[in-house]
PDB file of N, CA and C in Angstrom:
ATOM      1  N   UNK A   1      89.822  20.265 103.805  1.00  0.00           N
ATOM      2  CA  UNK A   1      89.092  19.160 104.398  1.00  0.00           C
ATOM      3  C   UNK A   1      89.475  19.070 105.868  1.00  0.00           C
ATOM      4  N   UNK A   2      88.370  19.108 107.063  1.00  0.00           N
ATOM      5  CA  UNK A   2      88.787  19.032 108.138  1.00  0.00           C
ATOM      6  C   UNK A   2      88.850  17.393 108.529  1.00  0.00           C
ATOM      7  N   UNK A   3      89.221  17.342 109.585  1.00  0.00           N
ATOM      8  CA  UNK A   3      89.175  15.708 110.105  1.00  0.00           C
ATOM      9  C   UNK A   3      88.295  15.848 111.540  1.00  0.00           C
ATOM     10  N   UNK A   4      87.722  15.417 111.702  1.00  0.00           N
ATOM     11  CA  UNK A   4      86.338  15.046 113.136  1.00  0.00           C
ATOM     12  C   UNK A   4      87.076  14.404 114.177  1.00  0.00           C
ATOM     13  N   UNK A   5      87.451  15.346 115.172  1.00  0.00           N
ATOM     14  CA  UNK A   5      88.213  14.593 116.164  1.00  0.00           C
ATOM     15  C   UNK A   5      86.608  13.821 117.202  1.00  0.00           C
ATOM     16  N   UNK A   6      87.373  12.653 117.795  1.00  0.00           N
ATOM     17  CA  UNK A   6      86.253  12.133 118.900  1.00  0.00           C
ATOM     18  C   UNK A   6      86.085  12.680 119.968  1.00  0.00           C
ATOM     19  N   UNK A   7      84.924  12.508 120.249  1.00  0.00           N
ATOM     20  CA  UNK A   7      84.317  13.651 121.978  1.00  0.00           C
ATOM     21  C   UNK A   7      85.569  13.270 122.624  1.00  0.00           C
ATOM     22  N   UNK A   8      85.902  12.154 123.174  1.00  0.00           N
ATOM     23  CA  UNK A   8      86.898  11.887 123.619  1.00  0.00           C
ATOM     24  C   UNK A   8      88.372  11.497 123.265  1.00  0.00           C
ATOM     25  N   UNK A   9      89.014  12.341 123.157  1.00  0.00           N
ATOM     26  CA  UNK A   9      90.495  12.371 122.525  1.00  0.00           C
ATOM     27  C   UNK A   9      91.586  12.207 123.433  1.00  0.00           C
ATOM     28  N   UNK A  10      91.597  12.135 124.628  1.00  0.00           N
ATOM     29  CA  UNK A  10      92.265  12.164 125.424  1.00  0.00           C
ATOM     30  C   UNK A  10      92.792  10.639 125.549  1.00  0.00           C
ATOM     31  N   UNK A  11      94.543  10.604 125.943  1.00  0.00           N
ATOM     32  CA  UNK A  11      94.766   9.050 125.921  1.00  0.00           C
ATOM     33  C   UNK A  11      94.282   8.845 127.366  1.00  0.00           C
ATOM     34  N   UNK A  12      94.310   7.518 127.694  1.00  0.00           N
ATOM     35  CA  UNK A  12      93.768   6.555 128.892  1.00  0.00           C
ATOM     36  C   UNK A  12      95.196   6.503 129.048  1.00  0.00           C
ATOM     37  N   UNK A  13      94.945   7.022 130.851  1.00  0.00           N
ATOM     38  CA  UNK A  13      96.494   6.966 131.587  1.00  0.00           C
ATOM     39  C   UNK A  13      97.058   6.019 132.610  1.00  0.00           C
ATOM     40  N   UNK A  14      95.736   4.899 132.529  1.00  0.00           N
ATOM     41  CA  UNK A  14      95.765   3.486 132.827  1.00  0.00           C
ATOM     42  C   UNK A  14      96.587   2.655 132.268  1.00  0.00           C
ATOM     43  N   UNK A  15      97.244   1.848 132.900  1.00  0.00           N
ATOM     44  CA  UNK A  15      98.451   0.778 132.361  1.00  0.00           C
ATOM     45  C   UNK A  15      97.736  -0.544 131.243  1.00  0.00           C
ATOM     46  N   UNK A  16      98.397  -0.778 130.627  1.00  0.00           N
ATOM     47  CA  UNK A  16      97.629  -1.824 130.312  1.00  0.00           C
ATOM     48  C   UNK A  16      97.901  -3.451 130.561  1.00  0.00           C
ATOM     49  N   UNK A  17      99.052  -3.340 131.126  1.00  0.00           N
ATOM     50  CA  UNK A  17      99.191  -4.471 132.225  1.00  0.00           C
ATOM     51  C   UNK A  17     100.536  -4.328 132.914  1.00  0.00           C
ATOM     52  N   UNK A  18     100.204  -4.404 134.538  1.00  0.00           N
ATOM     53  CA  UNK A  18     101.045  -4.387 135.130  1.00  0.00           C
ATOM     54  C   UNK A  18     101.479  -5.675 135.807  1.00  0.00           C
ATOM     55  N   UNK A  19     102.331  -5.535 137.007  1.00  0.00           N
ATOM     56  CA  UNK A  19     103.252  -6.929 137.272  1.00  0.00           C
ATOM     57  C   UNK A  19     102.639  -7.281 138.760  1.00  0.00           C
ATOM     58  N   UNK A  20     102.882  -8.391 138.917  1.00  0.00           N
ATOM     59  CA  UNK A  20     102.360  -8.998 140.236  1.00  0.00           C
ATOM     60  C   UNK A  20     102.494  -8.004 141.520  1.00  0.00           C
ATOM     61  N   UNK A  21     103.617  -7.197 141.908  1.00  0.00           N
ATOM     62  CA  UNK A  21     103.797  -6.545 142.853  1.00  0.00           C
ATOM     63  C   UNK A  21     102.701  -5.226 142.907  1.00  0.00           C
ATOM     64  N   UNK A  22     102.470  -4.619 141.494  1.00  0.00           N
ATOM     65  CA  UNK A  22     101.377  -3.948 141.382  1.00  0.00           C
ATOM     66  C   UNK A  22     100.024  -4.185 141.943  1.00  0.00           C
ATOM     67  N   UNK A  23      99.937  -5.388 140.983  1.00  0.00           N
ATOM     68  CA  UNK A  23      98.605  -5.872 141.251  1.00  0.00           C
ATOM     69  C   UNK A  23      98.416  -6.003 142.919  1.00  0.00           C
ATOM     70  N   UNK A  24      99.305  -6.752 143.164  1.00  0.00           N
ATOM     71  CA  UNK A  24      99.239  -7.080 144.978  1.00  0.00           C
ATOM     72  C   UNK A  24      98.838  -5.522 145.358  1.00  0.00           C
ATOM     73  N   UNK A  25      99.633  -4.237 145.503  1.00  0.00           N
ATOM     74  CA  UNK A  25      99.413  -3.271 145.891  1.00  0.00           C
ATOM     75  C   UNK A  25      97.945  -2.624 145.593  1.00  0.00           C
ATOM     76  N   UNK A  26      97.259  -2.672 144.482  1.00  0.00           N
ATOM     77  CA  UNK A  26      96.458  -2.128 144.060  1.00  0.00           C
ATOM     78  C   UNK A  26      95.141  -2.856 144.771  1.00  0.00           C
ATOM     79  N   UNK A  27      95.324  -4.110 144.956  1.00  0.00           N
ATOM     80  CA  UNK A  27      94.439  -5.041 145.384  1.00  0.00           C
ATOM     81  C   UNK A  27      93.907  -4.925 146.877  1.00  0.00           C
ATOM     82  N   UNK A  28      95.372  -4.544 147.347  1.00  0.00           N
ATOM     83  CA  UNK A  28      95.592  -4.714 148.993  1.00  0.00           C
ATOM     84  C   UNK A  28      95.799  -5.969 149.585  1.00  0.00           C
ATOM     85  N   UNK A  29      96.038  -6.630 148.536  1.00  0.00           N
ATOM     86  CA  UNK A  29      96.899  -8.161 149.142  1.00  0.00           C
ATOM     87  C   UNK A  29      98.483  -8.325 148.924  1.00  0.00           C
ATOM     88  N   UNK A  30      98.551  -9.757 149.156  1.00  0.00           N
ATOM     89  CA  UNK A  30     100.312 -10.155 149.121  1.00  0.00           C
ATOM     90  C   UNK A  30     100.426 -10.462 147.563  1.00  0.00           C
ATOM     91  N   UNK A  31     101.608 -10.354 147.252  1.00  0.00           N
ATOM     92  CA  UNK A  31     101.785 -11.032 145.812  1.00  0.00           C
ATOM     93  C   UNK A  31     101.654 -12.417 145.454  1.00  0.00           C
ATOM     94  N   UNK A  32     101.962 -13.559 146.494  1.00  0.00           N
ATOM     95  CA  UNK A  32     101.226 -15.053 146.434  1.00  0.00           C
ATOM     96  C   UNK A  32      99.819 -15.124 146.210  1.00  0.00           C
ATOM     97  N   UNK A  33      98.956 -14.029 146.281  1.00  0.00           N
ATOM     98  CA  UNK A  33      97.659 -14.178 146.735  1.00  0.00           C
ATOM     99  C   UNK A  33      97.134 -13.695 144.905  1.00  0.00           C
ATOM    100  N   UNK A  34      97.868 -12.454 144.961  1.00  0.00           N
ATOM    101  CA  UNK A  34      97.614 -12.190 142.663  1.00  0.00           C
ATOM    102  C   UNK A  34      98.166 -13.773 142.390  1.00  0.00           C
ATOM    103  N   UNK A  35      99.278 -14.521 142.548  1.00  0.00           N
ATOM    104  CA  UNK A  35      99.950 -15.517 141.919  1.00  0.00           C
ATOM    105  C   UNK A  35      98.991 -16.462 141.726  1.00  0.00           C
ATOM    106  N   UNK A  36      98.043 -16.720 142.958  1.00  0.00           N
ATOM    107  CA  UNK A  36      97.501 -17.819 143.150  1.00  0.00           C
ATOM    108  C   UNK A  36      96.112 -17.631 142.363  1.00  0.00           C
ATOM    109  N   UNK A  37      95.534 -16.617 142.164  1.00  0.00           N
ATOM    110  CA  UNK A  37      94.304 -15.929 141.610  1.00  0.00           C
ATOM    111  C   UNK A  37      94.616 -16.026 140.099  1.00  0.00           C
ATOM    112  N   UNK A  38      95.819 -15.523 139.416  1.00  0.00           N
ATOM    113  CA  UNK A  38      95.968 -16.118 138.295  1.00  0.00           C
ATOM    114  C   UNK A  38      96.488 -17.351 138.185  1.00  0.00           C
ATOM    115  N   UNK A  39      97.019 -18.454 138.906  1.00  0.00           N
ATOM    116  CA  UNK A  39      97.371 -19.468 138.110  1.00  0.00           C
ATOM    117  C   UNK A  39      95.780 -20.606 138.199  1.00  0.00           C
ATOM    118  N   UNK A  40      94.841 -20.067 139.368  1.00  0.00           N
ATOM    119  CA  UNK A  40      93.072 -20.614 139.075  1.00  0.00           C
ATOM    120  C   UNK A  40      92.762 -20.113 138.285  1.00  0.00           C
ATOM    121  N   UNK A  41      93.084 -18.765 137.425  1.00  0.00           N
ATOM    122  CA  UNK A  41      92.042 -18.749 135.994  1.00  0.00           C
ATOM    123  C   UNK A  41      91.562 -17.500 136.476  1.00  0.00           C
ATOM    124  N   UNK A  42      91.287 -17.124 137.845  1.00  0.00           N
ATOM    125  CA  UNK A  42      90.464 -16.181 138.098  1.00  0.00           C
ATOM    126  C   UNK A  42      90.905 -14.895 137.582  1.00  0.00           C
ATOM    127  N   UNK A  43      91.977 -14.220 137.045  1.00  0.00           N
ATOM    128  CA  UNK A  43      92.906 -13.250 136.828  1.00  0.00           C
ATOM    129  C   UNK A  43      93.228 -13.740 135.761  1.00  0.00           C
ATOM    130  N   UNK A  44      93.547 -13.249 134.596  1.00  0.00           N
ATOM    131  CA  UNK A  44      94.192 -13.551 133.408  1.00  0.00           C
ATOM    132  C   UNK A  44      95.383 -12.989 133.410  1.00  0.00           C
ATOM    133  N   UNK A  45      96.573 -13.999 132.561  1.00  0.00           N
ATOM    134  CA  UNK A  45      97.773 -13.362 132.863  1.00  0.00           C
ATOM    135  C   UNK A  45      98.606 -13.444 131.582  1.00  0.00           C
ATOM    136  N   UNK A  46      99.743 -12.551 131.463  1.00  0.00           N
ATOM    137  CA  UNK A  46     100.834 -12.199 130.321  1.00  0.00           C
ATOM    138  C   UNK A  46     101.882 -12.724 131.349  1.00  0.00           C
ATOM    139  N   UNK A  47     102.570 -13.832 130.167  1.00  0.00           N
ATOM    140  CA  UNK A  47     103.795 -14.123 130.447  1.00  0.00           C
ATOM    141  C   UNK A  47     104.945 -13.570 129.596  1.00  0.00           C
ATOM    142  N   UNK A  48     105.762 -12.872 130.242  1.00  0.00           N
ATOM    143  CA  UNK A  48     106.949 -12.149 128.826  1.00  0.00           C
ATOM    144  C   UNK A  48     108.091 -12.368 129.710  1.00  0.00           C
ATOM    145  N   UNK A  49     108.715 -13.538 129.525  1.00  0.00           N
ATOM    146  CA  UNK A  49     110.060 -13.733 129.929  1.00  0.00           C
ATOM    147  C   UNK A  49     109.842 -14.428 130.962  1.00  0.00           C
ATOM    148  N   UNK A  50     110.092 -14.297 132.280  1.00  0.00           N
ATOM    149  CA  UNK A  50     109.745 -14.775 133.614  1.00  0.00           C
ATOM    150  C   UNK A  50     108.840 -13.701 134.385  1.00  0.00           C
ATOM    151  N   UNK A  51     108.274 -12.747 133.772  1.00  0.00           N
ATOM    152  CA  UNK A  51     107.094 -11.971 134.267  1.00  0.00           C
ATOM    153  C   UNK A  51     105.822 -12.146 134.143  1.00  0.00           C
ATOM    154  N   UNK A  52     105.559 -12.092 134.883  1.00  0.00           N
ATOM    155  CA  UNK A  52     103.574 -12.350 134.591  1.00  0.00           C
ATOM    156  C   UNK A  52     102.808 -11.008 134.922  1.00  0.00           C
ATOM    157  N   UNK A  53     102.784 -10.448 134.522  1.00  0.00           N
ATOM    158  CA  UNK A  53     101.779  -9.336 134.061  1.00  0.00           C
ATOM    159  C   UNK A  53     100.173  -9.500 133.981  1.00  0.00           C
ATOM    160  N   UNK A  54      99.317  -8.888 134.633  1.00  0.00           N
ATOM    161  CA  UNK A  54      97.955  -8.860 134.693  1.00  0.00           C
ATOM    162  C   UNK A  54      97.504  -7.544 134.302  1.00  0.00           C
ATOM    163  N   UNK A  55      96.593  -7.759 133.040  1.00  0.00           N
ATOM    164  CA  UNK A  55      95.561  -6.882 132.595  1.00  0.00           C
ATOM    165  C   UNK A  55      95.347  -5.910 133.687  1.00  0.00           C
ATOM    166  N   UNK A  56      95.430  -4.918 133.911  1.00  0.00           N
ATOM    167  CA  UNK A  56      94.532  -3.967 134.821  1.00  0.00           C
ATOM    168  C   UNK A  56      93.265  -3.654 134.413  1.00  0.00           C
ATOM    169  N   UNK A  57      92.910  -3.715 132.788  1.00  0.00           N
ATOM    170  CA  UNK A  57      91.449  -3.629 133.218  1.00  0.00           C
ATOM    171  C   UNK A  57      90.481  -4.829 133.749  1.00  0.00           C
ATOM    172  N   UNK A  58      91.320  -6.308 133.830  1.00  0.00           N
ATOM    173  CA  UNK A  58      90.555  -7.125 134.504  1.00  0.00           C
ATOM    174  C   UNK A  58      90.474  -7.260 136.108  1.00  0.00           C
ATOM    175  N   UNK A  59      92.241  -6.334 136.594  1.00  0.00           N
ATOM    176  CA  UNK A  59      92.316  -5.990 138.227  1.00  0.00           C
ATOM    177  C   UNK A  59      90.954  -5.154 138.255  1.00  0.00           C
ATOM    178  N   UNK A  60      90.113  -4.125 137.775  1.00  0.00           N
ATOM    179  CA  UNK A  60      89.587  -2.910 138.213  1.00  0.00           C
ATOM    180  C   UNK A  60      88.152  -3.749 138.172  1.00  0.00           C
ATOM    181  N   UNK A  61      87.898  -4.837 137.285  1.00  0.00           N
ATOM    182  CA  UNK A  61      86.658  -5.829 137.378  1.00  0.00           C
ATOM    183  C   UNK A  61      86.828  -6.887 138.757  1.00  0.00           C
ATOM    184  N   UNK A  62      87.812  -7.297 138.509  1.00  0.00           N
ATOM    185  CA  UNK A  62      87.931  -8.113 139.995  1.00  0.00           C
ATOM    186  C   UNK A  62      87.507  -7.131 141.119  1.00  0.00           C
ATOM    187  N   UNK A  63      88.265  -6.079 141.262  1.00  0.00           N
ATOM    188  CA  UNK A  63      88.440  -5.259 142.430  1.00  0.00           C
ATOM    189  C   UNK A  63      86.608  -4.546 142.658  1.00  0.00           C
ATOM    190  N   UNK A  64      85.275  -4.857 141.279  1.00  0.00           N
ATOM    191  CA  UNK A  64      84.666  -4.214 141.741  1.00  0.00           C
ATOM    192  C   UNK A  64      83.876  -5.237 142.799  1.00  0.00           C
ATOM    193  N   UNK A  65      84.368  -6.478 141.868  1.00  0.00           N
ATOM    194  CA  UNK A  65      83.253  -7.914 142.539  1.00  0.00           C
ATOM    195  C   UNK A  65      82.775  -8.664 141.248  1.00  0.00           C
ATOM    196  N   UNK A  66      83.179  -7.941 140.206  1.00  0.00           N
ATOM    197  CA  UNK A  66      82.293  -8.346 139.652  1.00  0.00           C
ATOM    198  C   UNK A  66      83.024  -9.973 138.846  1.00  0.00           C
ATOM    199  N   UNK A  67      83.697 -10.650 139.504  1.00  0.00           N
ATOM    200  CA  UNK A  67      84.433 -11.804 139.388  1.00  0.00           C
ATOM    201  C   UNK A  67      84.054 -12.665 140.297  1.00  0.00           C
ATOM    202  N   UNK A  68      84.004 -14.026 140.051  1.00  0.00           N
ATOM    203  CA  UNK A  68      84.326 -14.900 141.296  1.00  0.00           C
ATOM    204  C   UNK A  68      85.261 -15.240 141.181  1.00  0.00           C
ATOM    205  N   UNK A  69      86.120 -15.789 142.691  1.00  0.00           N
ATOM    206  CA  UNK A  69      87.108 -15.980 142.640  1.00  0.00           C
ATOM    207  C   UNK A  69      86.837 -17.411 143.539  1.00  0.00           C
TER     208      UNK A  69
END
């Protein structure tokens, strides 16, 4: 019996959430500026400990426009 691999098998080498300093970098802003974007709602955020972590696939939606902020 074989098993049917998917067209696409390859893992996704995208983070699945990184930390404010990221985000700032990736963005091209300051890290107050991710802080302030998630604590309006506009950015969704993971809190684990005293870190706040943001989704990157919602950075790569922000970053196209396709957000208001």
């Amino acid at each position: 019996m074989s098993v049917a691999t998917p067209v696409d098998s390859k893992p996704s080498l995208e983070p699945l959430l990184v930390p404010l300093s990221e985000a700032a970098r990736l963005l091209g802003v300051k890290i107050y500026s991710v802080r302030r974007l998630a604590r309006r709602g506009v950015l969704p955020r993971r809190v684990i400990g005293n870190r706040w972590l943001i989704p990157y696939a919602a950075l790569k939606t922000f970053a196209a426009g396709k957000v208001r902020s």
